[in-house]
Protein backbone atom coordinates (compact mmCIF):
# COMPACT_ATOMS: atom_id res chain seq x y z
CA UNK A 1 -10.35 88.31 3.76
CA UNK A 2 -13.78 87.18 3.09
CA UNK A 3 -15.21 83.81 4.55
CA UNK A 4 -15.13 82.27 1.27
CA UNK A 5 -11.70 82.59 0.96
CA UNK A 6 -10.76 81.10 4.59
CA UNK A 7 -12.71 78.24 3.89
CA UNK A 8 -10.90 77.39 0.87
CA UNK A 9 -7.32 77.54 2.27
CA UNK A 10 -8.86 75.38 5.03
CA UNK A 11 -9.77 72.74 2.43
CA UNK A 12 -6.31 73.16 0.75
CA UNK A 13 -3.99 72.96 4.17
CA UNK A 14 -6.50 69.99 5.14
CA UNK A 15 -5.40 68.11 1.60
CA UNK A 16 -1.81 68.73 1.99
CA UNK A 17 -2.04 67.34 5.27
CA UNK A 18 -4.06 63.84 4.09
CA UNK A 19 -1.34 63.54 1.28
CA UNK A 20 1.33 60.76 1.16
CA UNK A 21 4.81 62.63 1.00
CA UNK A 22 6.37 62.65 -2.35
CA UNK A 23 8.36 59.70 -3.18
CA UNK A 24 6.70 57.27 -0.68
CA UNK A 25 4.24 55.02 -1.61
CA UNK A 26 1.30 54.11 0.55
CA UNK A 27 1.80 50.71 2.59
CA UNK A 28 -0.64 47.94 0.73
CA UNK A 29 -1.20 44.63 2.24
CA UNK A 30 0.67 42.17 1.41
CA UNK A 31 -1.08 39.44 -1.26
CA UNK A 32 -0.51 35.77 -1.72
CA UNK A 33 -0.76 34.08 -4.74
CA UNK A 34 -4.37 32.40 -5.20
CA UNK A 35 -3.26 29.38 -7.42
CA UNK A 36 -2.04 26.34 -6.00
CA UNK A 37 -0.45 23.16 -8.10
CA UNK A 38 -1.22 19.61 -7.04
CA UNK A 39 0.29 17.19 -8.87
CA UNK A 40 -1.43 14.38 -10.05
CA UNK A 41 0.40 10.49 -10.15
CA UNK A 42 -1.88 8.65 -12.51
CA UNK A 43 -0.70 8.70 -15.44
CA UNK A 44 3.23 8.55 -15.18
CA UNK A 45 3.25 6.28 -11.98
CA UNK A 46 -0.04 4.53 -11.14
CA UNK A 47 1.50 2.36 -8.71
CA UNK A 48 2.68 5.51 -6.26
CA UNK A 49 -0.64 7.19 -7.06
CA UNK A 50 -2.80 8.00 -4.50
CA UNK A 51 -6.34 9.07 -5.79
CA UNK A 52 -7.89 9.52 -2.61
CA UNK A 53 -5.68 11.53 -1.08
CA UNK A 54 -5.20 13.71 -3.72
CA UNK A 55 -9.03 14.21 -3.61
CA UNK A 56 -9.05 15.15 -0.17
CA UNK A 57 -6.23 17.99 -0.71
CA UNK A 58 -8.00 19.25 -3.49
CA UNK A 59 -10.99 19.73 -0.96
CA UNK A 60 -9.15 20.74 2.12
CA UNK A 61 -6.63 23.86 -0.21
CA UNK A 62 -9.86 24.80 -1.62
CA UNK A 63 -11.10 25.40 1.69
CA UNK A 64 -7.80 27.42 2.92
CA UNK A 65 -9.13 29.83 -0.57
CA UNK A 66 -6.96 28.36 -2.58
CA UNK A 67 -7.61 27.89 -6.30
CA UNK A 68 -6.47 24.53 -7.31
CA UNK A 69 -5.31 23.42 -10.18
CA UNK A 70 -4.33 19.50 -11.17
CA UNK A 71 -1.66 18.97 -13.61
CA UNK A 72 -0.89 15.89 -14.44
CA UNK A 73 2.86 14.68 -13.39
CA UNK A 74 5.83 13.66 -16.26
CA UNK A 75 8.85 13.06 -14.19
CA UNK A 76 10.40 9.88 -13.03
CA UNK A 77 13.04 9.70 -10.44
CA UNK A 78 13.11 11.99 -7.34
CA UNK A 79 15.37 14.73 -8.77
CA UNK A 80 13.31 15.24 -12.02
CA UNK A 81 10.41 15.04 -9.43
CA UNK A 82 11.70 18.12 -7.32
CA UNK A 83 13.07 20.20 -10.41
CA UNK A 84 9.47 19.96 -12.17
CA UNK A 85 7.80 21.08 -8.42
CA UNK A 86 10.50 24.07 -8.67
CA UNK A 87 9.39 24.44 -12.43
CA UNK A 88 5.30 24.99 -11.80
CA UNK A 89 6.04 27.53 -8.90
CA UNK A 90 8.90 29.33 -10.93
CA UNK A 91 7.90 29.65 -14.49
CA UNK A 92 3.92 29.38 -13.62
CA UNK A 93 1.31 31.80 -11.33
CA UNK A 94 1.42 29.27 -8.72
CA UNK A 95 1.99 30.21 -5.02
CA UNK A 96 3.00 26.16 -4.45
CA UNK A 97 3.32 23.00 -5.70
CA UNK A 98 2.20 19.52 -4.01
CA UNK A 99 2.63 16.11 -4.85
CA UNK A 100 1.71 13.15 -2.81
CA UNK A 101 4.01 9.65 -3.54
CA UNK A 102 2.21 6.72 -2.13
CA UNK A 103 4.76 3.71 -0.46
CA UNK A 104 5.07 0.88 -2.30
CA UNK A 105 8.73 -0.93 -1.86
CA UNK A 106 10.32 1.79 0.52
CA UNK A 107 9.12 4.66 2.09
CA UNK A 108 6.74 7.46 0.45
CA UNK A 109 6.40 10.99 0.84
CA UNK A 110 4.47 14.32 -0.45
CA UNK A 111 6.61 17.00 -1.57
CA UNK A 112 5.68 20.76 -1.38
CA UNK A 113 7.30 23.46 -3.01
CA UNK A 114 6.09 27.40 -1.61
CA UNK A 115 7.00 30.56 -3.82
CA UNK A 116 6.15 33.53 -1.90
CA UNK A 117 6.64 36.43 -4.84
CA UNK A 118 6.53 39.20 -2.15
CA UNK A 119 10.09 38.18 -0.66
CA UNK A 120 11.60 36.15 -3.07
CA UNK A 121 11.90 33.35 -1.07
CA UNK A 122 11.36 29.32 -2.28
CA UNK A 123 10.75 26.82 0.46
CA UNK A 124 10.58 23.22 -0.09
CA UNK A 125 9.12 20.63 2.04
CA UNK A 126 8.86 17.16 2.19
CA UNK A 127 7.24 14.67 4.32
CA UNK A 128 8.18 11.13 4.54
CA UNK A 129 5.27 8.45 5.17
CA UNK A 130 6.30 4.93 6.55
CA UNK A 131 5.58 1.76 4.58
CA UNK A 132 2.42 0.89 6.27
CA UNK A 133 1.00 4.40 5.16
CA UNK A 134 -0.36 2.88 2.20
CA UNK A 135 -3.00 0.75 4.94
CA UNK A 136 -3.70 4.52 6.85
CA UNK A 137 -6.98 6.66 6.16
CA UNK A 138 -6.84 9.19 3.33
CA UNK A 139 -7.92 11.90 5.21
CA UNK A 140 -5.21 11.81 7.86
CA UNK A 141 -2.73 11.54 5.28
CA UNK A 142 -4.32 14.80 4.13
CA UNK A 143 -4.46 16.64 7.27
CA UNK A 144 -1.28 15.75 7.56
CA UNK A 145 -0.34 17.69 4.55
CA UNK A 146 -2.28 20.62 5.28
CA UNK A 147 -0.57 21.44 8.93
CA UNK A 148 2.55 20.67 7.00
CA UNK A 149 1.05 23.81 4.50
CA UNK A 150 0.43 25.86 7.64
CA UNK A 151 3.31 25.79 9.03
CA UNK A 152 5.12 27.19 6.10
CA UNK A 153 2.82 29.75 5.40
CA UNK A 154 3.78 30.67 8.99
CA UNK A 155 7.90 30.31 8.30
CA UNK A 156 7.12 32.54 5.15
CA UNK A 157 5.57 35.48 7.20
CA UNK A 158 2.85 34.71 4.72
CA UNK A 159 -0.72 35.44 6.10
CA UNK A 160 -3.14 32.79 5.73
CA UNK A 161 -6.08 32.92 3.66
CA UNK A 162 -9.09 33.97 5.35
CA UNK A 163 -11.53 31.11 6.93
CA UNK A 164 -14.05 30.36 4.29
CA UNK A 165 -17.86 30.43 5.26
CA UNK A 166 -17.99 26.66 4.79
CA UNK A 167 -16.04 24.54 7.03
CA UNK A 168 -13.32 22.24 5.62
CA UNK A 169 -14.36 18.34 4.61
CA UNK A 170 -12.34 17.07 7.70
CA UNK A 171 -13.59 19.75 10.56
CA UNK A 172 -11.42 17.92 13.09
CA UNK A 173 -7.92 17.02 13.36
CA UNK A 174 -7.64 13.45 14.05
CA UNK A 175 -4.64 12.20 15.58
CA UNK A 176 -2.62 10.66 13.58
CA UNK A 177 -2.03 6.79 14.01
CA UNK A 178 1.16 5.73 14.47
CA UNK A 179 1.78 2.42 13.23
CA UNK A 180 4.60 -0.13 13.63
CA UNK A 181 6.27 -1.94 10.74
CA UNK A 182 5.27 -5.46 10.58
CA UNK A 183 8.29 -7.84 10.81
CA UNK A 184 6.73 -11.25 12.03
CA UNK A 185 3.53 -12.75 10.48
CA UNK A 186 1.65 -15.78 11.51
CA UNK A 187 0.20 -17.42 8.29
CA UNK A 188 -3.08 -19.96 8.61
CA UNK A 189 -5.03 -21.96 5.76
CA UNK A 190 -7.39 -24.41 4.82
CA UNK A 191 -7.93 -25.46 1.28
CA UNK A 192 -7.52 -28.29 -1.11
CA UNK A 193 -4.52 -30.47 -2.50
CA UNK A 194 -5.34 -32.19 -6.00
CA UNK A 195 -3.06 -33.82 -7.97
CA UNK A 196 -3.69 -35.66 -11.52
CA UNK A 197 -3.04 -39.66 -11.80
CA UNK A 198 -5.67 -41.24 -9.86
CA UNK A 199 -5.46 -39.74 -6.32
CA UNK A 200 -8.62 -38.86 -4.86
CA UNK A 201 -8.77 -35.00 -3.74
CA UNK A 202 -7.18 -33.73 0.00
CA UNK A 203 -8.26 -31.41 2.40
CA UNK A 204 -5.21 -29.53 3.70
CA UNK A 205 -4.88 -27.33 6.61
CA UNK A 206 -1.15 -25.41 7.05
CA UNK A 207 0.31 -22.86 9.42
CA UNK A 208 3.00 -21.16 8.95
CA UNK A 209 5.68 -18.17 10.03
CA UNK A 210 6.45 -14.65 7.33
CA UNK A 211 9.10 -12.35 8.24
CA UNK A 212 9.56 -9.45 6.43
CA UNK A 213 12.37 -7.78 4.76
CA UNK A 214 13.12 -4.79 2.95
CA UNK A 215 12.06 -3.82 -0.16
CA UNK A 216 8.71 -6.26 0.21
CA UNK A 217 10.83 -9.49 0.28
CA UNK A 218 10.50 -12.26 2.71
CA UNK A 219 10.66 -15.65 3.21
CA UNK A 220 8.18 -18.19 4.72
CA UNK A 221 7.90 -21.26 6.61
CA UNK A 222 5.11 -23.79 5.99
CA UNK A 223 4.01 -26.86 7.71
CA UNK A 224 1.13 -28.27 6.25
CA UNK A 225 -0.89 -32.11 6.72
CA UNK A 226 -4.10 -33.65 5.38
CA UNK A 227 -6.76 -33.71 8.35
CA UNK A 228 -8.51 -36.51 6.93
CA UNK A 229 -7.71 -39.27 4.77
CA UNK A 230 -8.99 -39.99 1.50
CA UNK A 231 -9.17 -44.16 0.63
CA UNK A 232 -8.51 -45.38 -2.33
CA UNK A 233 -9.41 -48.79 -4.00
CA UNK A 234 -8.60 -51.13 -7.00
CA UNK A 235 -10.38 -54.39 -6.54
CA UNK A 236 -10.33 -55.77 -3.60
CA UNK A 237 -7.41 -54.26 -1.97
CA UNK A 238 -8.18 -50.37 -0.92
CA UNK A 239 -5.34 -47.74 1.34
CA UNK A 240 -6.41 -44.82 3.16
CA UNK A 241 -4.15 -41.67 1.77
CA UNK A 242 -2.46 -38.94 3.95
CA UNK A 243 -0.19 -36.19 3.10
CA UNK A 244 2.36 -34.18 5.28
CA UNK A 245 4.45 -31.16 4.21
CA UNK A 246 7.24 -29.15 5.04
CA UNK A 247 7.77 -25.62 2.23
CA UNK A 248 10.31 -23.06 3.01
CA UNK A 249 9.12 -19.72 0.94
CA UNK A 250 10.86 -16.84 -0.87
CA UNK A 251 8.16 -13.88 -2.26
CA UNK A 252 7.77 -10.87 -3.44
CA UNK A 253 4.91 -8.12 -2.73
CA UNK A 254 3.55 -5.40 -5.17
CA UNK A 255 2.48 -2.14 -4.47
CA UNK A 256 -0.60 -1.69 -2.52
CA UNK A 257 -3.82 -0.93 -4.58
CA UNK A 258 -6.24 0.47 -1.80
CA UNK A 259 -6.76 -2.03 0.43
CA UNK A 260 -5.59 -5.13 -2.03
CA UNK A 261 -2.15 -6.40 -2.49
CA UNK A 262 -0.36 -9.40 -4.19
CA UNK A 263 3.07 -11.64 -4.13
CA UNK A 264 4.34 -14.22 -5.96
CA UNK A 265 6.78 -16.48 -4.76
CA UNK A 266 9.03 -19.74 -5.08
CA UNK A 267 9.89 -22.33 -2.96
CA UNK A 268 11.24 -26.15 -2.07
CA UNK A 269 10.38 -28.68 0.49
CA UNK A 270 9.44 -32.52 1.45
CA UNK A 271 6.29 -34.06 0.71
CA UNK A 272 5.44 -37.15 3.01
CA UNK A 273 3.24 -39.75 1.08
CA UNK A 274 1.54 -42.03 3.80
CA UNK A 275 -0.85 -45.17 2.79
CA UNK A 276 -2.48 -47.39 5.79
CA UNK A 277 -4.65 -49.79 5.95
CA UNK A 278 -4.34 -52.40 3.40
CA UNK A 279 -6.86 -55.32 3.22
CA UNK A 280 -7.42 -57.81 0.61
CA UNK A 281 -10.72 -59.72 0.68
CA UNK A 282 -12.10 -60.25 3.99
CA UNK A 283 -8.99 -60.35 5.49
CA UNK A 284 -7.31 -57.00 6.64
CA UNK A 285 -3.65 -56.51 7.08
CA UNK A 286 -2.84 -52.80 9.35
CA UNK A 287 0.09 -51.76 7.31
CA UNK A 288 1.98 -48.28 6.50
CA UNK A 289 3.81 -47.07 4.22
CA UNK A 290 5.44 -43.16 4.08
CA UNK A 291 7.22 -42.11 1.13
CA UNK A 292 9.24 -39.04 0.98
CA UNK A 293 10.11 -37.06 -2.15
CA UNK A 294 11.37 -33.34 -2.75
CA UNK A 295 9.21 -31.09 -4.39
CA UNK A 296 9.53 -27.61 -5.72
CA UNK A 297 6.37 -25.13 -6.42
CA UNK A 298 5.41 -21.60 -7.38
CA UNK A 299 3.10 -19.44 -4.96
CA UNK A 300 0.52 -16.69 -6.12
CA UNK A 301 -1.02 -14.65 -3.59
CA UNK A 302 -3.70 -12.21 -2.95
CA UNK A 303 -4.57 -10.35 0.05
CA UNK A 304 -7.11 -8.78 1.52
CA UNK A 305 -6.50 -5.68 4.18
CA UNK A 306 -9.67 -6.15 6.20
CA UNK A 307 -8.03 -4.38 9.45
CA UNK A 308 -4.00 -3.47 10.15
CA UNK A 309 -3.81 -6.43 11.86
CA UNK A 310 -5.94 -8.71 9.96
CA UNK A 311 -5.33 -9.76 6.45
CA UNK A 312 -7.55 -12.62 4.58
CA UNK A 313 -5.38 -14.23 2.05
CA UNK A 314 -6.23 -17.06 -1.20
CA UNK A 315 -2.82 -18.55 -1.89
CA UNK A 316 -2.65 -20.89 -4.99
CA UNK A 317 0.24 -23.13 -5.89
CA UNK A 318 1.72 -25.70 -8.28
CA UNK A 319 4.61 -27.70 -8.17
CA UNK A 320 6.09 -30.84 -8.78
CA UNK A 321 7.18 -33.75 -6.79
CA UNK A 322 11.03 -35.60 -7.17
CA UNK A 323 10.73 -38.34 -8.03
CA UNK A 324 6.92 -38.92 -9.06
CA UNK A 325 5.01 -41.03 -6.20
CA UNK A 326 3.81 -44.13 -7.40
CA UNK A 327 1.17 -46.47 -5.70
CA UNK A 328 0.81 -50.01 -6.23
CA UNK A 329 -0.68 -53.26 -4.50
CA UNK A 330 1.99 -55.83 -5.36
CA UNK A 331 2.60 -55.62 -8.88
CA UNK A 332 0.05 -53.41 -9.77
CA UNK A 333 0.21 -50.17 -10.09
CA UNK A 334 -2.70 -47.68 -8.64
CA UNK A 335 -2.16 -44.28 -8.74
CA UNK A 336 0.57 -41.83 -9.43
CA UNK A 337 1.15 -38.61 -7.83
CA UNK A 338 3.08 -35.37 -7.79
CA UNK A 339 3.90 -34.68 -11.24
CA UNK A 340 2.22 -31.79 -11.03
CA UNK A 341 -0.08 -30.86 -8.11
CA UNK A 342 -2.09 -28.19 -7.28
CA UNK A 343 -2.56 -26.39 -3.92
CA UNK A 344 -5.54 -23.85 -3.04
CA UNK A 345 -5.40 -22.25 0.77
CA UNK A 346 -7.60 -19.76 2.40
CA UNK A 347 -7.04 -18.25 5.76
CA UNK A 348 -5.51 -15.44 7.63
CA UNK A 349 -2.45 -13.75 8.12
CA UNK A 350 -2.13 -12.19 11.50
CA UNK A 351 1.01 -10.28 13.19
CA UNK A 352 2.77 -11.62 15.78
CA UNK A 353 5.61 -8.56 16.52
């Protein structure tokens, strides 16, 4: 046998060897789908949207290798909610679905739905965020998420995508705040009490007590007084004017809009109508006079989330007093007040426990 010859059944015995064995396929890594579904709140629910949020997902998946795709969100009511998550993993290309709920009366969450289309298997996830989430950072909520992504990549046996050259938006993992519910509130304010009829304008200053309740309902307690009084004169004859108050509160709270939110509210109390002072010519008479007369008032509210624990707030109210005040030297008649007046407070709202 010539050398030629050996050589080639060297090259033949060396292929057979290198050769997968009929019927059995060569082992290939395992891939997982690219695409990745994050459902957008806008348009169906604006109030449970959370823009920023969503935003910082969008960046973080990206940087896992993810390729991310918004769709814009249709359903409703938590089960429509988790069928159309099922529905974008099932019927589409995408390896998962996300979408984040902000709170607004209860508690919130971000759903995730995980196809892995090696196995078969569907995993669902969801997270539940507290009340005061609304008030935390966007990109802790977002970390948040992603761990939460992690971790059932890791239950799936699914490899992660490889670490992308650039780091992630949010290189380190804060930790994540944990904040109380707010049951207690002390209320402050200083504003203005002006009422039509011929009542000169009062400075008010009030203080007051919110407790919470579910759902964004609570109820307040108000004491309020004039600081200084205002006089008032016809003729000869002139009364220095002070008002006192007592307001118990019922309100409602919207849904917070970044760091903004707003109630509205109803409520009854006592106003306490005091006039001292009365002279007539050069003579003066010290004299006084305290009327008291329900009244019953609406309450519009805006606040301001400077800090978790400080909130500026402009409350405006109108009301109106029963029965209408009347003032009068003798026979004659002054000034009326109370039908209506109008109330406008600034100050703070601060938590007590």
């Amino acid at each position: 046998m010539s050398v030629k010859h050996i050589l080639v059944l060297c090259i033949f015995f060396v292929s057979l060897a290198g050769a997968p064995a009929p019927g059995r396929a060569q082992p290939r890594g395992r891939e997982i789908p690219g695409v990745l579904v994050l459902v957008g709140m806008q348009e169906c629910c604006a109030q449970e949207a959370w823009p920023a949020v969503e935003a910082h997902l969008a960046r973080e998946f990206q940087a896992m290798g993810f390729a991310v795709r918004v769709v814009p969100g249709r359903a409703l009511d938590e089960k429509s909610r988790r069928e159309e998550l099922q529905d974008l993993t099932d019927s589409g290309d995408a390896a998962c679905a996300v979408r984040v709920v902000r709170p607004t009366g209860g508690s919130g969450a971000v759903e995730l739905w995980l196809n892995d289309r090696v196995t078969g298997k569907m995993l669902f996830r969801r997270l539940k965020l507290p009340v005061d989430a609304g008030g935390t950072r966007a990109e802790v909520t977002a970390l948040r998420v992603v761990e939460m992504l992690r971790v059932s990549l890791l239950e799936l046996s699914l490899p992660e995508a490889p670490k992308p050259r650039l780091a992630p938006a949010v290189r380190k993992l804060a930790p994540v705040p944990v904040v109380a519910p707010r049951w207690v509130d002390l209320t402050t304010g200083l504003g203005l009490w002006v009422s039509p009829g011929g009542l000169p304008v009062l400075g008010v200053t009030a203080i007051g007590v919110r407790v919470h309740l579910a759902h964004d309902l609570s109820i307040i307690g108000e004491l309020a007084l004039s600081p200084l009084s205002r006089e008032i004169e016809a003729g000869d004859a002139a009364s220095a004017i002070d008002l006192g108050a007592a307001f118990a509160w019922g309100a409602w709270r919207t849904g917070p809009l970044e760091d903004f939110r707003f109630s509205f509210g109803a409520g009854a109390g006592v106003h306490a109508y005091t006039a001292t002072g009365l002279r007539a010519g050069v003579s003066s008479v010290t004299r006084a006079d305290t009327t008291h007369v329900a009244a019953f008032a609406l309450r519009a509210d805006f606040e301001w989330h400077f800090h978790e624990r400080i909130h500026f707030t402009l409350s405006s109210r109108i009301g109106i007093d029963v029965p209408e005040v009347v003032l009068s030297f003798g026979r004659e008649e002054i000034a009326r007040a109370g039908r209506p007046w109008v109330e406008v407070l600034f100050g703070l709202q601060l938590p007590l426990f």
